[in-house]
C-alpha atoms as a PDB file:
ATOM      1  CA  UNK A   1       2.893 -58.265 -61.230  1.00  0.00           C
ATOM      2  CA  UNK A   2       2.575 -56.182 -64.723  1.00  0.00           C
ATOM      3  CA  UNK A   3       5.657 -55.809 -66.741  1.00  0.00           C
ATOM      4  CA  UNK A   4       6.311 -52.246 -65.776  1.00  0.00           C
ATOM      5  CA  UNK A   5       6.813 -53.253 -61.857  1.00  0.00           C
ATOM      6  CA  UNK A   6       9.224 -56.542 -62.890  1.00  0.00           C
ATOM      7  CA  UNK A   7      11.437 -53.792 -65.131  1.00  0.00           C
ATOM      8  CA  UNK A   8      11.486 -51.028 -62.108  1.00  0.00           C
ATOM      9  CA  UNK A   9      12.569 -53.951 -59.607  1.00  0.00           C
ATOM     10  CA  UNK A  10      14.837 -55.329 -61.749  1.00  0.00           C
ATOM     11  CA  UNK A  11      16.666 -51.885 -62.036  1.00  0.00           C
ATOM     12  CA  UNK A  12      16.501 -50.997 -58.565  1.00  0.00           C
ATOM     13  CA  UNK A  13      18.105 -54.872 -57.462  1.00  0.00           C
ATOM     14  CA  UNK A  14      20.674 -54.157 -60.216  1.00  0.00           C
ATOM     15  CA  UNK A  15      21.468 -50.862 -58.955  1.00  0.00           C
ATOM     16  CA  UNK A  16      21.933 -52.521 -55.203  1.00  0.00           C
ATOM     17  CA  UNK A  17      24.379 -55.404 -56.814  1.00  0.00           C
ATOM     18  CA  UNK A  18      26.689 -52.932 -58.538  1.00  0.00           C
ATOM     19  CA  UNK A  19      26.730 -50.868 -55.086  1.00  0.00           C
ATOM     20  CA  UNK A  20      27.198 -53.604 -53.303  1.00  0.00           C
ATOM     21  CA  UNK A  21      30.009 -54.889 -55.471  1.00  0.00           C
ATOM     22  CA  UNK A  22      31.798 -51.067 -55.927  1.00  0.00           C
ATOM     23  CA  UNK A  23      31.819 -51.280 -51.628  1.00  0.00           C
ATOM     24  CA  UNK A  24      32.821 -54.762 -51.509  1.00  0.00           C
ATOM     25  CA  UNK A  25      35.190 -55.510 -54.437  1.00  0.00           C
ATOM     26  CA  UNK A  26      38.922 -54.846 -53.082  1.00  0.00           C
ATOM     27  CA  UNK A  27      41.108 -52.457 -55.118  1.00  0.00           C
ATOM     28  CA  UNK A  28      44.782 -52.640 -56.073  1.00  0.00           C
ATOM     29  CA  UNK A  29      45.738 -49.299 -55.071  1.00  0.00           C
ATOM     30  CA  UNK A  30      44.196 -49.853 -51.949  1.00  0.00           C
ATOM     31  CA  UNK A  31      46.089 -52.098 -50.626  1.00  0.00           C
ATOM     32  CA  UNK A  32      49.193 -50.748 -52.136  1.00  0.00           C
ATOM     33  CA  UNK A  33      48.248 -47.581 -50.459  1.00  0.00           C
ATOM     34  CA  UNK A  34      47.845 -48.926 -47.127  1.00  0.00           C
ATOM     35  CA  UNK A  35      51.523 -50.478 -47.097  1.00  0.00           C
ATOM     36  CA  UNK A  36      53.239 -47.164 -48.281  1.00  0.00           C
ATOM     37  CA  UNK A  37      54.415 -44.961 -45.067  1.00  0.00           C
ATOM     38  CA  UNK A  38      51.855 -42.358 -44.252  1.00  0.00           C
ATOM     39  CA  UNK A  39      54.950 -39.531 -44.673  1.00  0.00           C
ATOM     40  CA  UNK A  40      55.842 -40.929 -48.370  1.00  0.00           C
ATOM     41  CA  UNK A  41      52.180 -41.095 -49.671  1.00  0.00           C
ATOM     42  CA  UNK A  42      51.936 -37.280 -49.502  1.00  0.00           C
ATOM     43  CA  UNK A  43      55.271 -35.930 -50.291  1.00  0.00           C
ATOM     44  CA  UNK A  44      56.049 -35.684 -53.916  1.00  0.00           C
ATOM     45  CA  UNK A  45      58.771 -37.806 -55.518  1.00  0.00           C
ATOM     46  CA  UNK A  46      62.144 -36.223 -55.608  1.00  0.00           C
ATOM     47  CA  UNK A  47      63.827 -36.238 -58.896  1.00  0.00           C
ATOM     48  CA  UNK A  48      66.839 -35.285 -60.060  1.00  0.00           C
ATOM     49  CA  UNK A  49      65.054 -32.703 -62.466  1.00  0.00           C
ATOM     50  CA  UNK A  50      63.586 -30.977 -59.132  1.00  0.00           C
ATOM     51  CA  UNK A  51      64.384 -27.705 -57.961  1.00  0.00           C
ATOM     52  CA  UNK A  52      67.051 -27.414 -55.272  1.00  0.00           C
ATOM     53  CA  UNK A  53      65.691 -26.885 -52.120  1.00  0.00           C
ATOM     54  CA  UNK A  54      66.465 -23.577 -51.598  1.00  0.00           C
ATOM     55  CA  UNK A  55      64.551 -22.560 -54.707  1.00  0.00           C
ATOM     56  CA  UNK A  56      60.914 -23.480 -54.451  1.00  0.00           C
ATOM     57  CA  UNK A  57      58.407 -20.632 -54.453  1.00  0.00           C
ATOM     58  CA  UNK A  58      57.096 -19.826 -50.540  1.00  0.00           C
ATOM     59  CA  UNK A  59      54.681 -22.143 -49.006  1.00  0.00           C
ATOM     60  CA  UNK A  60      55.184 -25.093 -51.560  1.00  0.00           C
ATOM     61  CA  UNK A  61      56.191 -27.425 -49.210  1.00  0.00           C
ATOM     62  CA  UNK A  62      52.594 -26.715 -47.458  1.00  0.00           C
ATOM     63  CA  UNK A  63      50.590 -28.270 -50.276  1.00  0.00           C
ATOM     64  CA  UNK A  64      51.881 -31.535 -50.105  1.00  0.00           C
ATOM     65  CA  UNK A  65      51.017 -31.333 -45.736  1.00  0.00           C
ATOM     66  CA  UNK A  66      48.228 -33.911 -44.690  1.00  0.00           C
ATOM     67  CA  UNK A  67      45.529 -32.213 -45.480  1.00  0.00           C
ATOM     68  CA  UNK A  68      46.348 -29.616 -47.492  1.00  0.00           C
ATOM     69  CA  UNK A  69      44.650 -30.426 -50.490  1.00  0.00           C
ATOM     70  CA  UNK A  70      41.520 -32.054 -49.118  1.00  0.00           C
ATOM     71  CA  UNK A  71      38.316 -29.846 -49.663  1.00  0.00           C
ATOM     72  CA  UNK A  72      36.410 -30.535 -46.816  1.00  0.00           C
ATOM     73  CA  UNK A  73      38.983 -30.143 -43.634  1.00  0.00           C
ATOM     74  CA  UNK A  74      38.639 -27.332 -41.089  1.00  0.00           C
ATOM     75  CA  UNK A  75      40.719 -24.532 -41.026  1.00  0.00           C
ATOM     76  CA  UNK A  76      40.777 -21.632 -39.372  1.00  0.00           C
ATOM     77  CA  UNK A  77      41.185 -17.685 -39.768  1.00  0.00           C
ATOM     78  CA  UNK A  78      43.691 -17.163 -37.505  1.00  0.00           C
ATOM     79  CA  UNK A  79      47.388 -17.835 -38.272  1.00  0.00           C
ATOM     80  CA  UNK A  80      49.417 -20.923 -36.500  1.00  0.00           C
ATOM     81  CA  UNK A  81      50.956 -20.172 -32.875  1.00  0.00           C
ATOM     82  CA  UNK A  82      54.758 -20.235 -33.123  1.00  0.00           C
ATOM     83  CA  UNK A  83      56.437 -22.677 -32.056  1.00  0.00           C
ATOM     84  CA  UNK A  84      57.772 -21.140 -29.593  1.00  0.00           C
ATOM     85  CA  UNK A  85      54.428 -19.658 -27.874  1.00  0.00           C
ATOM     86  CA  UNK A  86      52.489 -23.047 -28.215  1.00  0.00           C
ATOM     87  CA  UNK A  87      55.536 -25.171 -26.718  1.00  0.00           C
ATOM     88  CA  UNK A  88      55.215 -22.947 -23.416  1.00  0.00           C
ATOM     89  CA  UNK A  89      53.350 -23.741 -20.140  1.00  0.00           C
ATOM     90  CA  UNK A  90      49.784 -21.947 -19.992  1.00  0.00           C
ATOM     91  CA  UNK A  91      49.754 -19.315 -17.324  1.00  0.00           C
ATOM     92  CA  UNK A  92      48.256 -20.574 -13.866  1.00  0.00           C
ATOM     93  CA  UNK A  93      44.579 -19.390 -13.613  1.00  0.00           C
ATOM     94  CA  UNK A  94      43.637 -18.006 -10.178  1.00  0.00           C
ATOM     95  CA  UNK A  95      40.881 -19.334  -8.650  1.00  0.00           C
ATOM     96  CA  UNK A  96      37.799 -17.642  -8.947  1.00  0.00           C
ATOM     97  CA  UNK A  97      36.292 -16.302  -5.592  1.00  0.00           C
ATOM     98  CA  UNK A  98      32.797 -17.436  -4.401  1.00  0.00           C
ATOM     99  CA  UNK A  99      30.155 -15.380  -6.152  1.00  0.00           C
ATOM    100  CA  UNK A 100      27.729 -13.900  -3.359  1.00  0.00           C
ATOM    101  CA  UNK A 101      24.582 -15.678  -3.412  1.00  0.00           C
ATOM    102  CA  UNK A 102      22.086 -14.962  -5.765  1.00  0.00           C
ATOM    103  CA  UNK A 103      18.952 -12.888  -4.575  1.00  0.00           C
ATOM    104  CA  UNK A 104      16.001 -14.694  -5.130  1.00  0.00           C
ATOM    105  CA  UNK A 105      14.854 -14.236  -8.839  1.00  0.00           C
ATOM    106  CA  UNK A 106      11.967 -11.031  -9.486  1.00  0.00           C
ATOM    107  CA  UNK A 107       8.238 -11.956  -8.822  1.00  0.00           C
ATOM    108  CA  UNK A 108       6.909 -14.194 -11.882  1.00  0.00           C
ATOM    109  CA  UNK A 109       3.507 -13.225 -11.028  1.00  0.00           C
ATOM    110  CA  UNK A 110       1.085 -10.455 -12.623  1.00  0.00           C
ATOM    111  CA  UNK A 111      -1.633  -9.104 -10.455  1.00  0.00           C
ATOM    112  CA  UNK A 112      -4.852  -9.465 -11.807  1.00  0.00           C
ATOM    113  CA  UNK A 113      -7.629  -8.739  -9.678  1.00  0.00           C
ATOM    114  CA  UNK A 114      -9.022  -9.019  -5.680  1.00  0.00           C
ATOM    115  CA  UNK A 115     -11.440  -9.816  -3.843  1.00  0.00           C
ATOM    116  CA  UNK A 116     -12.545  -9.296  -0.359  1.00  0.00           C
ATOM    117  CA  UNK A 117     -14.084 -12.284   1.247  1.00  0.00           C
ATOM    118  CA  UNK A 118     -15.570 -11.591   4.606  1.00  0.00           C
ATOM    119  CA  UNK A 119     -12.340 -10.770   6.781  1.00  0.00           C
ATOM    120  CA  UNK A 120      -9.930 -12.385   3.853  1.00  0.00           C
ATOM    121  CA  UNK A 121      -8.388 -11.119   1.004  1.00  0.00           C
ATOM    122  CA  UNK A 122      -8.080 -12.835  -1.883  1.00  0.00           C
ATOM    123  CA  UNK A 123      -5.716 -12.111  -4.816  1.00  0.00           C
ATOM    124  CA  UNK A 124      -5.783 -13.227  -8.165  1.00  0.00           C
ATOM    125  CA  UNK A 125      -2.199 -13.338  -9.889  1.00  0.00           C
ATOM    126  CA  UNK A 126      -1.303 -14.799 -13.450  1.00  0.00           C
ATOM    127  CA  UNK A 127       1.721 -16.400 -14.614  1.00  0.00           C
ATOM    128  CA  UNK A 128       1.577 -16.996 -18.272  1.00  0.00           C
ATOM    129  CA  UNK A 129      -1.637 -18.980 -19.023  1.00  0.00           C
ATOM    130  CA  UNK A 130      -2.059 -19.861 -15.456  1.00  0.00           C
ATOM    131  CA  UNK A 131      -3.753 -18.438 -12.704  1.00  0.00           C
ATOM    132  CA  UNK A 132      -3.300 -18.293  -9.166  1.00  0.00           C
ATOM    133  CA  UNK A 133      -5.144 -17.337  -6.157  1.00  0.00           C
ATOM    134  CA  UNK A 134      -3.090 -15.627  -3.049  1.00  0.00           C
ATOM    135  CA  UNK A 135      -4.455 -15.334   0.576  1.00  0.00           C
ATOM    136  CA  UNK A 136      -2.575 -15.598   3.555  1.00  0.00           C
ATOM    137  CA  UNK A 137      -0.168 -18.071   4.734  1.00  0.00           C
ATOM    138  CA  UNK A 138      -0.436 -20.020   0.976  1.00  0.00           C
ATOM    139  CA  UNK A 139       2.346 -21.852  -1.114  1.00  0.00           C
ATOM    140  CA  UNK A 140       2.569 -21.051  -4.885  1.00  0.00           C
ATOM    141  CA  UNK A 141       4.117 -23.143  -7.160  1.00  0.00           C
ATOM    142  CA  UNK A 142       6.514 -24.593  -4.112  1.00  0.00           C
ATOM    143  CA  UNK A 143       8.311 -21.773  -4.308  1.00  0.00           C
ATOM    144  CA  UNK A 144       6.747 -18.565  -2.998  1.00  0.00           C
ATOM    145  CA  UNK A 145       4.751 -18.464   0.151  1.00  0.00           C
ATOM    146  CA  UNK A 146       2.488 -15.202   0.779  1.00  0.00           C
ATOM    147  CA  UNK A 147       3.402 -13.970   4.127  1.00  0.00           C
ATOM    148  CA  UNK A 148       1.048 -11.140   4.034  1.00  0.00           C
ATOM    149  CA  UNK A 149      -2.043  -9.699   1.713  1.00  0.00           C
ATOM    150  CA  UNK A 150      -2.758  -5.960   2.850  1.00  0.00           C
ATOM    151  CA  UNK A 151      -4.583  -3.051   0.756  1.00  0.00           C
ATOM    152  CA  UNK A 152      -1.652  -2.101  -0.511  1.00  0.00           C
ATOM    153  CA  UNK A 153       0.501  -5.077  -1.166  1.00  0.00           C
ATOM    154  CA  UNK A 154       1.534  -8.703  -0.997  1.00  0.00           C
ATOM    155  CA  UNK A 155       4.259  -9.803   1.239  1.00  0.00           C
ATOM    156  CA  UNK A 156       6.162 -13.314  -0.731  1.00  0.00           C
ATOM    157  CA  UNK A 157       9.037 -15.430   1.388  1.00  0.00           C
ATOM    158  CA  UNK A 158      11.338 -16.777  -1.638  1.00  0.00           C
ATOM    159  CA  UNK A 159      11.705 -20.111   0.015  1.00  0.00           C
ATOM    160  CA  UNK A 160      14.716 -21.568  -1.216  1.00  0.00           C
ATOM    161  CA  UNK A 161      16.419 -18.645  -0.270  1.00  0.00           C
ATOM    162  CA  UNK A 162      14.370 -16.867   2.479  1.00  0.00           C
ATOM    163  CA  UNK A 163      14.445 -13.560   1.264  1.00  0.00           C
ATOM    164  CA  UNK A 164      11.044 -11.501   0.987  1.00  0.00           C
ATOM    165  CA  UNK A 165       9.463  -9.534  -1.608  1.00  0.00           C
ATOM    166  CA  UNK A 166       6.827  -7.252  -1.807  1.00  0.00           C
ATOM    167  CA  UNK A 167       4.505  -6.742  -4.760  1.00  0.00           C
ATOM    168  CA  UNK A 168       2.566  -3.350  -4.789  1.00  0.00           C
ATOM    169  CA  UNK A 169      -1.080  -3.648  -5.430  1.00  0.00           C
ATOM    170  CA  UNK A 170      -3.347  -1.148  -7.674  1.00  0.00           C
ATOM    171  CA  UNK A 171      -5.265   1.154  -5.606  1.00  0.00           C
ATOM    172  CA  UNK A 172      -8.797  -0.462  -5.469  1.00  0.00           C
ATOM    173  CA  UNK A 173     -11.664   1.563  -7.248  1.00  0.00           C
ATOM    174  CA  UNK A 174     -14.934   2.172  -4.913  1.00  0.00           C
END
């Protein structure tokens, strides 16, 4: 190992120790902190020199609040509840009624082309990058089953919820 690489690690473990030590190494205050009531380590000391209490400007007594002075707590826009208002019972909520069943959702599929094979009918449908094939009596996608391909238009059954819909096909051109 070259000189340069013993000086960076030697830094770099030096650095570690003196973190180390700065988490580890107990401090006076600390522990006099911890034994002081939680009330008495944020209200200021009173003095015979301070003001009466009748006499300190609005909202002093708020800065010395848990909290108050620390930078990163949340607060809010709105302005406190009374007490009042947040003491009473919340209003009963009525339950909400059923909602009617959903219809089934609106056809996923594009039509993209057909084809007549012998006494069949074939259409071609896309849904995103895939494509499917429809014909009579088939299953897409678990979910759709084509009851009926005619000149005009495909017949789907929504399965989970039984419901058809129809999907109007382009006139073909001859």
């Amino acid at each position: 190992m070259d000189k340069r690489a013993r000086i960076r690690w030697f830094v770099l473990l030096s650095a570690l120790a003196g973190t180390l030590a700065v988490v580890y190494w107990p401090v006076e205050g600390a522990v006099q902190a911890a034994s002081v009531p939680s009330t008495a380590r944020h209200a200021p000391p009173r003095t015979a020199s301070s003001p009466a209490a009748g006499t300190e400007p609005a909202g002093a007594d708020r800065l010395w609040e848990p909290g108050a002075n620390d930078p990163f707590a949340s607060r809010g826009w709105q302005a406190a509840l009374p007490a009042v208002a947040a003491a009473a019972a919340p209003a009963p909520v009525a339950p909400m009624a059923a909602a009617p069943p959903a219809g089934p959702p609106a056809l996923p599929f594009q039509f993209v082309g057909q084809f007549k094979d012998g006494d069949q009918q074939l259409v071609y449908l896309g849904r995103g990058e895939q494509m499917l094939v429809a014909k009579n009596g088939e299953v897409l996608e678990q979910t759709y089953k084509v009851v009926s391909v005619g000149q005009t238009q495909i017949e789907f059954e929504h399965l989970p919820t039984g419901t058809r819909q129809i999907m109007p096909l382009p006139a073909p051109d001859h």
